[in-house]
C-alpha atoms as a PDB file:
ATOM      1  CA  UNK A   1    -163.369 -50.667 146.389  1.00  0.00           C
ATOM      2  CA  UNK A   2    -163.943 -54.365 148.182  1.00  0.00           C
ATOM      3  CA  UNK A   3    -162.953 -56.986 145.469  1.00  0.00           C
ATOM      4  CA  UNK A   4    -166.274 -59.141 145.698  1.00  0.00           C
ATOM      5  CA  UNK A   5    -166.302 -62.669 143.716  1.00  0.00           C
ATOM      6  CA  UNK A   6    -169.828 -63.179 141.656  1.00  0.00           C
ATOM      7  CA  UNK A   7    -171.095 -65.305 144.607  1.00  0.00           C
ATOM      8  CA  UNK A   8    -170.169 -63.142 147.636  1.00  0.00           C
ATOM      9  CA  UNK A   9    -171.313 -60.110 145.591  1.00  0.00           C
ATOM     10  CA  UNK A  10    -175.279 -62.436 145.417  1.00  0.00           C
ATOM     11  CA  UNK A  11    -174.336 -63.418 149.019  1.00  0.00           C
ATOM     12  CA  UNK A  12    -174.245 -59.742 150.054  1.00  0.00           C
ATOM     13  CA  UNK A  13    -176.724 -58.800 147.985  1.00  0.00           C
ATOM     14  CA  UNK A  14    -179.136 -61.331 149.366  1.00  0.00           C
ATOM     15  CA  UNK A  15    -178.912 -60.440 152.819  1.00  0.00           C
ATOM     16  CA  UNK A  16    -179.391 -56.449 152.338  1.00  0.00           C
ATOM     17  CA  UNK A  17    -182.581 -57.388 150.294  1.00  0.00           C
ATOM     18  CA  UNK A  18    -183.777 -59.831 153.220  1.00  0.00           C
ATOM     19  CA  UNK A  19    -182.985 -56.840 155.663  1.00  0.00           C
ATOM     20  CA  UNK A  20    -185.016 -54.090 154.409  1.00  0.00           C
ATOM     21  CA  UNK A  21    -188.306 -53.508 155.588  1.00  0.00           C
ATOM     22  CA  UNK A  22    -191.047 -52.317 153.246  1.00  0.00           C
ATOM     23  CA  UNK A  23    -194.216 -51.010 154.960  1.00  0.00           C
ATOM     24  CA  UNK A  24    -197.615 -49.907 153.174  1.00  0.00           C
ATOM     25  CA  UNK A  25    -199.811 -51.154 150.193  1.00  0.00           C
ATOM     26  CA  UNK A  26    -198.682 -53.924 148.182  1.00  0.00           C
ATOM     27  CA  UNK A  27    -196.451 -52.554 146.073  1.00  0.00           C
ATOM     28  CA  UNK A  28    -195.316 -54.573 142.775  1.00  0.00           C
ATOM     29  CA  UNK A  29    -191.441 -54.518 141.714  1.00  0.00           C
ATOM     30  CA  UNK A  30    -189.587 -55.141 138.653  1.00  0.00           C
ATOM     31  CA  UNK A  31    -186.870 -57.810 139.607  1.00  0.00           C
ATOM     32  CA  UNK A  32    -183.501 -58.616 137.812  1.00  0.00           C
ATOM     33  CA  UNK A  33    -184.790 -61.353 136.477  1.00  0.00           C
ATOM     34  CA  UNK A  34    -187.980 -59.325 135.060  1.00  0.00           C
ATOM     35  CA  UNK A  35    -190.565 -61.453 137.280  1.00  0.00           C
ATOM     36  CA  UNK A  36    -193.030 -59.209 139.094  1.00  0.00           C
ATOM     37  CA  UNK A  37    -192.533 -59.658 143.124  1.00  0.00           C
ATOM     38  CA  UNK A  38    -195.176 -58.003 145.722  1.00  0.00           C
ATOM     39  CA  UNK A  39    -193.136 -55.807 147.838  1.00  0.00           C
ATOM     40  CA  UNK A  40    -194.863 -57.283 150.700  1.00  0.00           C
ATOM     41  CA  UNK A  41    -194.478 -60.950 150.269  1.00  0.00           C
ATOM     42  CA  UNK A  42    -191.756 -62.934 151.773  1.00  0.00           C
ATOM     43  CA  UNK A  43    -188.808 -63.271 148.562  1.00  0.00           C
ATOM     44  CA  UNK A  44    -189.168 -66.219 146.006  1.00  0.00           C
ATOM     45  CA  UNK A  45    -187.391 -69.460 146.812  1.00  0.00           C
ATOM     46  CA  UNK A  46    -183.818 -69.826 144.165  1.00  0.00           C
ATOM     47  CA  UNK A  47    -183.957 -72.442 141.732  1.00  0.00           C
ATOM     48  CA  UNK A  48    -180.912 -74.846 141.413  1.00  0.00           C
ATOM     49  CA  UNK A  49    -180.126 -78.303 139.371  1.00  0.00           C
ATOM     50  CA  UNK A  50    -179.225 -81.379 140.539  1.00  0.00           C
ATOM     51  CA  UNK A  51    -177.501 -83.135 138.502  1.00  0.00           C
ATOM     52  CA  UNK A  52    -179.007 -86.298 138.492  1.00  0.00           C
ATOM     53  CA  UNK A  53    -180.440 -87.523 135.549  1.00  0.00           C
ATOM     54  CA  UNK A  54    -180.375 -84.417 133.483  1.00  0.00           C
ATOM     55  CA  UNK A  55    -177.227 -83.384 133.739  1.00  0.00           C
ATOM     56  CA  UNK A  56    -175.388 -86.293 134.202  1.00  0.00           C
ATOM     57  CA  UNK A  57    -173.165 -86.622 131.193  1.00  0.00           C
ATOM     58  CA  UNK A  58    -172.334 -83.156 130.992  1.00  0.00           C
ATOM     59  CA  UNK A  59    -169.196 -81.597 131.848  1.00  0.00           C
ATOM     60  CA  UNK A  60    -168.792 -78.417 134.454  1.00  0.00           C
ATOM     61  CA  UNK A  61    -168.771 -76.008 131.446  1.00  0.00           C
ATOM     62  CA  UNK A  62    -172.090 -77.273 129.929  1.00  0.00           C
ATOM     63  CA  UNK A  63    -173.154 -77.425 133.896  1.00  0.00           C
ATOM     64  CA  UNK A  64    -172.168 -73.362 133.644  1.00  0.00           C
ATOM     65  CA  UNK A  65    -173.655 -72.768 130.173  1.00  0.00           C
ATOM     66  CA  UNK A  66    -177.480 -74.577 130.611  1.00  0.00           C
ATOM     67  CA  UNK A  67    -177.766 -73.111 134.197  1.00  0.00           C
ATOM     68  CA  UNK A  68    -176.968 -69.574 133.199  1.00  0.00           C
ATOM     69  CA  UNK A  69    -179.244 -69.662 130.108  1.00  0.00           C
ATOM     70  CA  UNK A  70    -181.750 -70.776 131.750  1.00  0.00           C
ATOM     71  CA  UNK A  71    -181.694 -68.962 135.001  1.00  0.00           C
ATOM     72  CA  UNK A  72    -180.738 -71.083 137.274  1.00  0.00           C
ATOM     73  CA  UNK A  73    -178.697 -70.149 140.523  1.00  0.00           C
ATOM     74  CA  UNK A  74    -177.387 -73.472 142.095  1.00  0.00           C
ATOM     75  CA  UNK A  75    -175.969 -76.563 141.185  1.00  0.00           C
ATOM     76  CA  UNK A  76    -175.324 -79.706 143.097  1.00  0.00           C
ATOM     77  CA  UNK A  77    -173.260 -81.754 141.452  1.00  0.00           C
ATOM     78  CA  UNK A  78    -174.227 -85.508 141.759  1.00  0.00           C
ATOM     79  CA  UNK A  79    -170.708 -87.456 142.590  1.00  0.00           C
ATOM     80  CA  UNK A  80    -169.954 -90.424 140.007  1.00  0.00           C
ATOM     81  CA  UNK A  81    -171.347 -88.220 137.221  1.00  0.00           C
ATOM     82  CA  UNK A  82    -169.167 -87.082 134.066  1.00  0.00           C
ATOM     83  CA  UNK A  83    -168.564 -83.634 135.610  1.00  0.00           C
ATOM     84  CA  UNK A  84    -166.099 -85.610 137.500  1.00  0.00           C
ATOM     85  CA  UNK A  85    -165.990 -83.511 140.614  1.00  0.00           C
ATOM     86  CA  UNK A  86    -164.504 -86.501 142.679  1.00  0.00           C
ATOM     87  CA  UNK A  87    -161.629 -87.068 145.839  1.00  0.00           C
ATOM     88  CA  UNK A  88    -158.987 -87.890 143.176  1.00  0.00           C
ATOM     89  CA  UNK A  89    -158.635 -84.063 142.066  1.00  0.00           C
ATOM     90  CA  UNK A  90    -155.315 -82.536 142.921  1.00  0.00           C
ATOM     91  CA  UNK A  91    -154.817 -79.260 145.042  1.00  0.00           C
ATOM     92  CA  UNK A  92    -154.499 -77.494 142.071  1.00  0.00           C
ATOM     93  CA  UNK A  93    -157.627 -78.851 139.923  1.00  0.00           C
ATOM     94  CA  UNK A  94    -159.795 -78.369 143.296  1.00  0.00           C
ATOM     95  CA  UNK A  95    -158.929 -74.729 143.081  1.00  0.00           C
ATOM     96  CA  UNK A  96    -159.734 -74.753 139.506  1.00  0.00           C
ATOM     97  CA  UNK A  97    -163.171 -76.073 139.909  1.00  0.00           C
ATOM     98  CA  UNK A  98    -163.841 -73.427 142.676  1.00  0.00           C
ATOM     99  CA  UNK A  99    -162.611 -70.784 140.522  1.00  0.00           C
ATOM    100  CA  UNK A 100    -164.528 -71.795 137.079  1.00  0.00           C
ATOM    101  CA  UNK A 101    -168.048 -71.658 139.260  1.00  0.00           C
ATOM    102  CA  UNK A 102    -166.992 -68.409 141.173  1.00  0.00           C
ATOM    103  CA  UNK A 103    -166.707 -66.818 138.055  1.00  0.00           C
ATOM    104  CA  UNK A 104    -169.766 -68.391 136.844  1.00  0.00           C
ATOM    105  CA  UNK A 105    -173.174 -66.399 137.295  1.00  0.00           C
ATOM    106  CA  UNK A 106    -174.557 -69.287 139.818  1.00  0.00           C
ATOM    107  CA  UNK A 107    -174.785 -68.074 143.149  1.00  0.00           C
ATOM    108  CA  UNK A 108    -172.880 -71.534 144.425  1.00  0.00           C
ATOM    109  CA  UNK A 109    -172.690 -74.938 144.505  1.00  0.00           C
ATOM    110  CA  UNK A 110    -172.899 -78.239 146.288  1.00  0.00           C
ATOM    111  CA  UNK A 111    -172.203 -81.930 146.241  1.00  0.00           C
ATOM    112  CA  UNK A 112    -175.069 -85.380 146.668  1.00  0.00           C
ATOM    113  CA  UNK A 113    -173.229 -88.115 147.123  1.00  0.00           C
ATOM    114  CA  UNK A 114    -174.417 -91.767 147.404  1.00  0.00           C
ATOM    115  CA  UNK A 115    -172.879 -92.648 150.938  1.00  0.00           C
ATOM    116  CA  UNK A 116    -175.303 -94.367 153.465  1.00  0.00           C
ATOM    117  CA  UNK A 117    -175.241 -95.610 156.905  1.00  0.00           C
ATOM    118  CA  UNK A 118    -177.525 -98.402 157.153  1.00  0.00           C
ATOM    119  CA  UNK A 119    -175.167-101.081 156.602  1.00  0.00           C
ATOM    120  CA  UNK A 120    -175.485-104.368 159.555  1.00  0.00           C
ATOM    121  CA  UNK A 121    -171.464-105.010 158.406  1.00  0.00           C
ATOM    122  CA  UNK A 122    -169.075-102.533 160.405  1.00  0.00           C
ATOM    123  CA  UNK A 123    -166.394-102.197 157.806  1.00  0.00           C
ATOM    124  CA  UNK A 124    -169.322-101.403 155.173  1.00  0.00           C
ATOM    125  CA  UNK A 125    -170.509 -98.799 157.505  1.00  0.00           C
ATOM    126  CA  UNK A 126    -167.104 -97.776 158.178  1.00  0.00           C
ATOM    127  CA  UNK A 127    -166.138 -97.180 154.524  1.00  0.00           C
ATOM    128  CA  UNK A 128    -169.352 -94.885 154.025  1.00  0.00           C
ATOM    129  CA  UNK A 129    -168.409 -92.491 156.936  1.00  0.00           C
ATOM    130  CA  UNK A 130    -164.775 -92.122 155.914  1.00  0.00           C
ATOM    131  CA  UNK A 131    -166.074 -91.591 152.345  1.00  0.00           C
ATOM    132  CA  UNK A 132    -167.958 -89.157 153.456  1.00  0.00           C
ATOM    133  CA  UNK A 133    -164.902 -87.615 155.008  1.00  0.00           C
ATOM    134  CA  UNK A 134    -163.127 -87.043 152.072  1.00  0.00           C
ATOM    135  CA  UNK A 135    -165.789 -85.945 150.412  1.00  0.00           C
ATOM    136  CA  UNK A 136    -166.792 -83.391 152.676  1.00  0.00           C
ATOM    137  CA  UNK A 137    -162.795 -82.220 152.474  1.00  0.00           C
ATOM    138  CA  UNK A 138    -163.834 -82.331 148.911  1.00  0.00           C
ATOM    139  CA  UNK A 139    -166.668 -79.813 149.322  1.00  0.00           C
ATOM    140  CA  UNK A 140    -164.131 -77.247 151.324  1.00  0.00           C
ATOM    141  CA  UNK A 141    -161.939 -77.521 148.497  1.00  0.00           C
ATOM    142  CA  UNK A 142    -164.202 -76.267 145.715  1.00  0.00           C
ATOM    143  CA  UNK A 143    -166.286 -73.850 147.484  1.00  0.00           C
ATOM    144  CA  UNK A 144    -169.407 -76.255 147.932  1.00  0.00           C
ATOM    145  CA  UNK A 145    -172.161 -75.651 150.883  1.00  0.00           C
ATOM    146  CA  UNK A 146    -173.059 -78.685 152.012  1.00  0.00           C
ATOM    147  CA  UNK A 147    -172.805 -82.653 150.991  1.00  0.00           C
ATOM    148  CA  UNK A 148    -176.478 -84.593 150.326  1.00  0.00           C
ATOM    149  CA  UNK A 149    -175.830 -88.612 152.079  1.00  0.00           C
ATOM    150  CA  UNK A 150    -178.563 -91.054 152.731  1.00  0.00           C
ATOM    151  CA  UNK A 151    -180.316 -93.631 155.342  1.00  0.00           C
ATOM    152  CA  UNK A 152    -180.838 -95.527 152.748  1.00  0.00           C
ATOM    153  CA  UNK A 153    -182.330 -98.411 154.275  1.00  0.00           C
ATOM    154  CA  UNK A 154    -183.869 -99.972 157.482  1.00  0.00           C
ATOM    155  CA  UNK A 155    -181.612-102.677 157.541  1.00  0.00           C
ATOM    156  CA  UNK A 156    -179.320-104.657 155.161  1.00  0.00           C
ATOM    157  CA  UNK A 157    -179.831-107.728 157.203  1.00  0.00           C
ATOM    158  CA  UNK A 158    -182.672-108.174 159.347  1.00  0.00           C
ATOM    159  CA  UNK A 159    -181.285-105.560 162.143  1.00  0.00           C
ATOM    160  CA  UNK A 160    -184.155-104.197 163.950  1.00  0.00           C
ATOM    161  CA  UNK A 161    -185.415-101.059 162.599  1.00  0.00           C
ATOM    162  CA  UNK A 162    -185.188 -98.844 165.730  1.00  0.00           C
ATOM    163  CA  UNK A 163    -181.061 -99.988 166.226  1.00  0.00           C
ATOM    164  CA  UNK A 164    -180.727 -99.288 162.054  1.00  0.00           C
ATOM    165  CA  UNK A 165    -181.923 -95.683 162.932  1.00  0.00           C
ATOM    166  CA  UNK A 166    -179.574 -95.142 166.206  1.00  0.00           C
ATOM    167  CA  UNK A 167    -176.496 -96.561 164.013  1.00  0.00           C
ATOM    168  CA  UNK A 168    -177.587 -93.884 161.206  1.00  0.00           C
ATOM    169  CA  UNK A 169    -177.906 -91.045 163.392  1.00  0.00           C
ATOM    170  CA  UNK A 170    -175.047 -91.940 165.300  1.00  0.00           C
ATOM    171  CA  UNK A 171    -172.973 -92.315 161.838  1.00  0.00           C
ATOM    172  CA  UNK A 172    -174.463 -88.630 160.797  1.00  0.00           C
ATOM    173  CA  UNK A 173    -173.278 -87.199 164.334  1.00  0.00           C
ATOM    174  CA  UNK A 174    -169.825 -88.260 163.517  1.00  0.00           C
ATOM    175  CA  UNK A 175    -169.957 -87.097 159.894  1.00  0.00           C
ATOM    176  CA  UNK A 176    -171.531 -83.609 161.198  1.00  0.00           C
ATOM    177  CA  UNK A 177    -169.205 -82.799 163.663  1.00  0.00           C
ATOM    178  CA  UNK A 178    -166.018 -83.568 161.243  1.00  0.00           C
ATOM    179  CA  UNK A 179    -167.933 -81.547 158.627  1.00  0.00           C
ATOM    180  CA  UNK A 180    -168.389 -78.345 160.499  1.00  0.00           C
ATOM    181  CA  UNK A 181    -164.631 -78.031 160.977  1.00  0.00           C
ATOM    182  CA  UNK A 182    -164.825 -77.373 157.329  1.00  0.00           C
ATOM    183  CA  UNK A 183    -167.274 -75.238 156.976  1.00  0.00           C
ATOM    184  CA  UNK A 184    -169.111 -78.056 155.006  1.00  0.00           C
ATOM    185  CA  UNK A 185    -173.232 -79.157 155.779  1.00  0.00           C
ATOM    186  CA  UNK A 186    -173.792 -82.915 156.249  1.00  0.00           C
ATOM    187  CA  UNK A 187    -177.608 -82.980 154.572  1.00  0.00           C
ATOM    188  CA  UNK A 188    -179.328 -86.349 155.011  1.00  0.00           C
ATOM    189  CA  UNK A 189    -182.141 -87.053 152.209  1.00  0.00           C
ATOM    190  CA  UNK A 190    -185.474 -88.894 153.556  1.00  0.00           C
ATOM    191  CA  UNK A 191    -184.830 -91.393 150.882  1.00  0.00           C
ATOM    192  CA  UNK A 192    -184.554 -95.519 150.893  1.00  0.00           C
ATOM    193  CA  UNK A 193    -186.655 -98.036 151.528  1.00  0.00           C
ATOM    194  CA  UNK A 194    -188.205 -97.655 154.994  1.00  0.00           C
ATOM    195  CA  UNK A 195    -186.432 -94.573 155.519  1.00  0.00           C
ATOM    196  CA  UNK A 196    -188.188 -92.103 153.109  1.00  0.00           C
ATOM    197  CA  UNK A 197    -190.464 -90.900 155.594  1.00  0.00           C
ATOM    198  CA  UNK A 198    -190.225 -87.407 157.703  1.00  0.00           C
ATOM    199  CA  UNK A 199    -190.687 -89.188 161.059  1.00  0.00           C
ATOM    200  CA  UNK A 200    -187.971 -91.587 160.321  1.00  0.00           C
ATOM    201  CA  UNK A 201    -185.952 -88.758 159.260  1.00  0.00           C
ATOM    202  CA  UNK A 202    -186.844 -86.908 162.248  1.00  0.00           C
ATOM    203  CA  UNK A 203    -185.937 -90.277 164.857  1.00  0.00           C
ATOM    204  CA  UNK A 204    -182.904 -89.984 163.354  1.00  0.00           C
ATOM    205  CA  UNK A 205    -181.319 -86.654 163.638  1.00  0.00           C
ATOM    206  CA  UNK A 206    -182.933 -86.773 167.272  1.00  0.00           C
ATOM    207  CA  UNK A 207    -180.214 -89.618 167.537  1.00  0.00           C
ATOM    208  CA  UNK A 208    -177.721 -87.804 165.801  1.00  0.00           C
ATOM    209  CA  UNK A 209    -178.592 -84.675 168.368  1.00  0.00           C
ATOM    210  CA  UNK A 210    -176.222 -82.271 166.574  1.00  0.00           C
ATOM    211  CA  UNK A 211    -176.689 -79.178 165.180  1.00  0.00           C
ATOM    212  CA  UNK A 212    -174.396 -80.134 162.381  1.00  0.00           C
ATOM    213  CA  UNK A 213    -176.733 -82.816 160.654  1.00  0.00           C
ATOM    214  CA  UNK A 214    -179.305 -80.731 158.510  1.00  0.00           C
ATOM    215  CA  UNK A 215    -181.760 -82.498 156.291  1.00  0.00           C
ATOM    216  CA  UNK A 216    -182.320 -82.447 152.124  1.00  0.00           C
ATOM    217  CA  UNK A 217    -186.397 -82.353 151.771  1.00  0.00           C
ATOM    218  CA  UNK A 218    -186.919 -84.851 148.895  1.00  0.00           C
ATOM    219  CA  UNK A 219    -190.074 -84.792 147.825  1.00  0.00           C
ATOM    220  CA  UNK A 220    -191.220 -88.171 148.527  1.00  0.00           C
ATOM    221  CA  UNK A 221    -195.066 -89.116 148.183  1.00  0.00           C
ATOM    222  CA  UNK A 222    -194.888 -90.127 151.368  1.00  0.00           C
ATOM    223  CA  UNK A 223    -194.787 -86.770 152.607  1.00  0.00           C
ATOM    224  CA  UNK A 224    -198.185 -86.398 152.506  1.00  0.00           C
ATOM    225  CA  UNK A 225    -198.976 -89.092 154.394  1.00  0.00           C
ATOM    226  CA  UNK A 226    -200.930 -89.373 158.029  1.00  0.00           C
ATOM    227  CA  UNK A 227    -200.336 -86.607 160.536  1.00  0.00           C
ATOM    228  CA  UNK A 228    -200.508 -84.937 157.121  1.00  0.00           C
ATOM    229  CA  UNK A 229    -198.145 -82.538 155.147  1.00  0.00           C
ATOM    230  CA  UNK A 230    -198.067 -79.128 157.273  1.00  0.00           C
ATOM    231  CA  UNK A 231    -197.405 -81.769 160.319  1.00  0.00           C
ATOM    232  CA  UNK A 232    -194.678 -83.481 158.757  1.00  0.00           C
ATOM    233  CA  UNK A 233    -192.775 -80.219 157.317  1.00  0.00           C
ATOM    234  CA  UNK A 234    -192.859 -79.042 160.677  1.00  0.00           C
ATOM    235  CA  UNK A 235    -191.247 -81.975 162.172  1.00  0.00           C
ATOM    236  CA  UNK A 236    -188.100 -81.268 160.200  1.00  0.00           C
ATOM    237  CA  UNK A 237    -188.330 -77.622 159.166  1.00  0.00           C
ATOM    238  CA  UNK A 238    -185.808 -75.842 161.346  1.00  0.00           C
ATOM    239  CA  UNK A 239    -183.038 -78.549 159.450  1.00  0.00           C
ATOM    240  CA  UNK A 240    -183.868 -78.104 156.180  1.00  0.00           C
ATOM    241  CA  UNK A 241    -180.963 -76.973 154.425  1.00  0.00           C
ATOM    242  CA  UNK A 242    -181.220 -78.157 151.139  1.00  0.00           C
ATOM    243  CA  UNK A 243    -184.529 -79.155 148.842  1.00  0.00           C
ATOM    244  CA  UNK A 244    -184.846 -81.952 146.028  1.00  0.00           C
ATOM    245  CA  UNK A 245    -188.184 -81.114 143.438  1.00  0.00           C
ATOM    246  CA  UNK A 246    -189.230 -83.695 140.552  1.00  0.00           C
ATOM    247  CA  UNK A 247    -192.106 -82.942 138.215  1.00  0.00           C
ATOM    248  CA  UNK A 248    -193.628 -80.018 139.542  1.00  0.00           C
ATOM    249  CA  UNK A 249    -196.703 -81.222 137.227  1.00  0.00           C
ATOM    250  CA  UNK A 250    -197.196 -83.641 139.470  1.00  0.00           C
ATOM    251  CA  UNK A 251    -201.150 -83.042 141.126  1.00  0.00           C
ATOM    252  CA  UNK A 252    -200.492 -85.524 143.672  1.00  0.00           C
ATOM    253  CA  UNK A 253    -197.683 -83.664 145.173  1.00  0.00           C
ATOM    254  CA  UNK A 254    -198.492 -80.134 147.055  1.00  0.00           C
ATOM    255  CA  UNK A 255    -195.799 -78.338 145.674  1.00  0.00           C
ATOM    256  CA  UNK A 256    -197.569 -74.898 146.107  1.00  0.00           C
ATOM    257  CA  UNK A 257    -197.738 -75.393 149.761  1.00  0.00           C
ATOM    258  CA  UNK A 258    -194.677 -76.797 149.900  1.00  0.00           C
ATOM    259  CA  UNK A 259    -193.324 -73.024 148.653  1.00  0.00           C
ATOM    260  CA  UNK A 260    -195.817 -71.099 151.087  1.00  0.00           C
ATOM    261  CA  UNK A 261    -194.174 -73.296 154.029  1.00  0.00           C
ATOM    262  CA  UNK A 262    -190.674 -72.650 153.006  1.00  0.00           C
ATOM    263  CA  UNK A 263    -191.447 -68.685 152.534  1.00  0.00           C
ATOM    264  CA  UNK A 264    -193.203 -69.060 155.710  1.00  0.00           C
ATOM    265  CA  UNK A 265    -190.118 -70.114 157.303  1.00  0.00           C
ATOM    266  CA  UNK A 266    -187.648 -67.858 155.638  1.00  0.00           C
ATOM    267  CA  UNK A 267    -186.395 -70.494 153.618  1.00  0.00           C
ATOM    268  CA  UNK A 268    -183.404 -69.067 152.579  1.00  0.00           C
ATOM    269  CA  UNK A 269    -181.220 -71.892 150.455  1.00  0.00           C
ATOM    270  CA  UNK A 270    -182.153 -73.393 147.163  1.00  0.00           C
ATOM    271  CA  UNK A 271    -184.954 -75.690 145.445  1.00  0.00           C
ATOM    272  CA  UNK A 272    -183.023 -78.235 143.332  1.00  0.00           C
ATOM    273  CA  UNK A 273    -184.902 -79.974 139.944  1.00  0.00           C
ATOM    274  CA  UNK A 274    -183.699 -83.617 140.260  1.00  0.00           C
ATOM    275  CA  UNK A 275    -185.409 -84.498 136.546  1.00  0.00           C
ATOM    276  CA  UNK A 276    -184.893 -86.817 133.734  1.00  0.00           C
ATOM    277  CA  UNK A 277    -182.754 -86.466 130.819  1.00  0.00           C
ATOM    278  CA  UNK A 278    -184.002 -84.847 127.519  1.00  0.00           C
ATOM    279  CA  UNK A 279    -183.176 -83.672 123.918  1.00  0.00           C
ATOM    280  CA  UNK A 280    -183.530 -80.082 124.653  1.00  0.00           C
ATOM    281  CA  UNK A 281    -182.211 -79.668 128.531  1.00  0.00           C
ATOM    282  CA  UNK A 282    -182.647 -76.064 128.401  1.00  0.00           C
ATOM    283  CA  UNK A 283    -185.798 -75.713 127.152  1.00  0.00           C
ATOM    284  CA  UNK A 284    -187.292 -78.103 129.702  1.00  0.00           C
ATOM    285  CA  UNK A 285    -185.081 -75.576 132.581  1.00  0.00           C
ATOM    286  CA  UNK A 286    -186.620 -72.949 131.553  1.00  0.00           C
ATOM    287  CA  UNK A 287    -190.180 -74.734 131.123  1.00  0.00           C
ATOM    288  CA  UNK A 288    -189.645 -75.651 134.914  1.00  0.00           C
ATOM    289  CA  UNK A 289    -188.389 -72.287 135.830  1.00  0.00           C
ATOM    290  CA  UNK A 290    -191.795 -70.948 135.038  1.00  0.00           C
ATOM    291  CA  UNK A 291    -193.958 -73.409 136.801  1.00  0.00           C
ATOM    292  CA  UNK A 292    -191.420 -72.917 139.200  1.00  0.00           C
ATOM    293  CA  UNK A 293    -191.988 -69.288 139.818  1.00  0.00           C
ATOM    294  CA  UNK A 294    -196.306 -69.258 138.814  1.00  0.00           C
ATOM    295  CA  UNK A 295    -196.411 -71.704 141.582  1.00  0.00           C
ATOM    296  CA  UNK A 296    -195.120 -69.180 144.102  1.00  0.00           C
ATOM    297  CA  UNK A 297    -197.808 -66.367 142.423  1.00  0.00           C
ATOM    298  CA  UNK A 298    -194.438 -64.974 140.511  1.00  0.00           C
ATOM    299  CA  UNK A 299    -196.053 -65.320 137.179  1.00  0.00           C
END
C-alpha cells in the first residue's frame, strides 16, 4: 500500500476523474457529495474560503471545523488575521500547521497577503518584495499553493501610470522567479484603485513576462466593462490560478458565465467566497455552497 495524505489522496483522485473519458448520452451520476453531475459536462469548479471578513477572528481549528461542515475544499488564509499563520512561526509550528490541514478533509490551502508594488519610494517598494519573500518561504513551509499580492495602486505620488505598471510587473517578475524555487505561485489580484481592471492586469504581467506570475480573478464590477466580459476573461485566462467570489446574489455580476468560462477552460483550482462576517458562518457556507453549485446547473 502507498501511504497517501488526505490531500494527495483528492490530488490523485482529481486527476484520474479529469482523465477518463465518458462517451454516449448524457448520463447523470451520483457524486460524493450527493449533487447530481452530467457525465458529459466538464467537472464543477471546488469551492474554497477566504478568510477575509468571515473568517477572520477564527482560529485554524474553527477554519477546519466550518469548512468541513459545510463542504468546503480550500482555504486561503488572509495574513494579519487571528489564525495567525504569519513569518514569525518556528520550524516546528510551520510543520504543525501543515500537518493539522493535511489531516484535515480540505483538499489544501493557500495564503493572500496585503503586499503591493506600487509604491514611488524605493525602500517602500523594497520592503513589499522582500515581504513577499518570506512569505512565500512561508507558503513552502505549511504546504500552501500559491500567495495572493496586489498592484494596488497607479501611483502613490503622481508617477505616471504606464512607469507604475512596468515597476509592478517588474516587482512581480522578481517575486515569481524567487517563488518558483519553492514550489510557491505568486497570484496578483486586479484590485486597487486604477489597477482593478483586466487590461491593467494584463499590461502588467506582459511586463512581468514570466511564467511564474499567475493572476487571482477578483470579481471586480469592472470586469464587465467595454471590450466586454468574455473579452476581458480571455485576456487573462491562461494565468488564472486562483479566483475571489463575493455575493453570488449579486445580478449585476455574471457569475454564471463566469463558471461556463472557467469549465470552458478546464479551470482546475478553486473559487474562493471572500464574504462578510455573520452570526451563523456556517449556515451562510452552506447557503453559498448551493447557489454556488445551482449556478453551474449542479442543483
Amino acid at each position: 500500500m502507498i501511504n497517501l495524505n488526505r490531500r494527495d489522496f483528492f490530488k490523485k483522485s482529481a486527476l484520474l476523474s479529469g482523465g477518463l473519458a465518458v462517451g454516449g448520452a448524457a448520463a447523470e451520476s451520483q457524486g460524493d457529495e450527493g449533487v447530481k453531475v452530467s457525465a458529459t459536462k466538464k467537472p464543477l469548479l471546488k469551492l474554497g474560503l477566504m478568510s477575509y471578513n468571515l473568517a477572520r477572528n477564527w482560529d485554524i481549528e474553527t477554519i477546519i471545523k466550518n469548512c468541513t461542515e459545510a463542504k468546503f475544499q480550500h482555504v486561503e488564509l488572509r495574513t494579519t488575521h487571528a489564525h495567525k499563520v504569519e513569518v514569525n512561526l518556528s520550524k516546528a509550528q510551520r510543520k504543525e500547521v501543515r500537518k493539522r490541514f493535511e489531516d484535515s478533509a480540505l483538499e489544501a490551502i493557500s495564503l493572500a497577503s496585503g503586499f503591493s508594488y506600487h509604491h514611488a519610494d524605493a525602500a517602500r517598494l523594497r520592503e513589499n518584495i522582500e515581504g513577499t519573500k518570506e512569505y512565500t518561504k512561508l507558503a513552502h513551509d505549511i504546504g500552501a499553493l500559491g500567495i495572493r499580492v496586489f498592484p494596488n495602486a497607479v501611483s502613490d505620488k503622481g508617477v505616471s501610470m504606464e512607469k507604475t505598471l512596468e515597476q509592478i510587473g517588474k516587482a512581480v517578475r522578481e517575486c515569481g522567479e524567487f517563488a518558483k524555487d519553492y514550489g510557491v505561485e505568486i497570484r496578483l489580484a486586479n484590485h486597487g484603485r486604477g489597477t482593478n481592471r483586466v487590461q491593467v492586469t494584463r499590461k502588467i504581467l506582459d511586463y512581468a513576462d514570466s511564467p511564474h506570475v499567475y493572476v487571482n480573478w477578483n470579481c471586480d464590477g469592472s470586469d464587465i466593462e467595454a471590450p466586454g466580459f468574455e473579452s476581458n476573461f480571455n485576456l487573462v485566462k491562461d494565468r488564472i490560478s486562483n479566483l475571489h467570489m463575493h455575493d453570488l446574489f449579486n445580478e449585476q455580476y455574471p457569475y454564471r458565465k463566469l463558471f461556463q468560462l472557467l469549465r470552458e477552460n478546464n479551470y482546475s483550482r478553486y473559487c474562493d467566497a471572500e464574504i462578510g462576517e455573520s452570526k451563523e458562518p456556517v449556515i451562510l457556507m452552506k447557503y453559498y455552497r448551493g447557489l454556488f453549485l445551482a449556478l453551474q446547473d449542479a442543483l
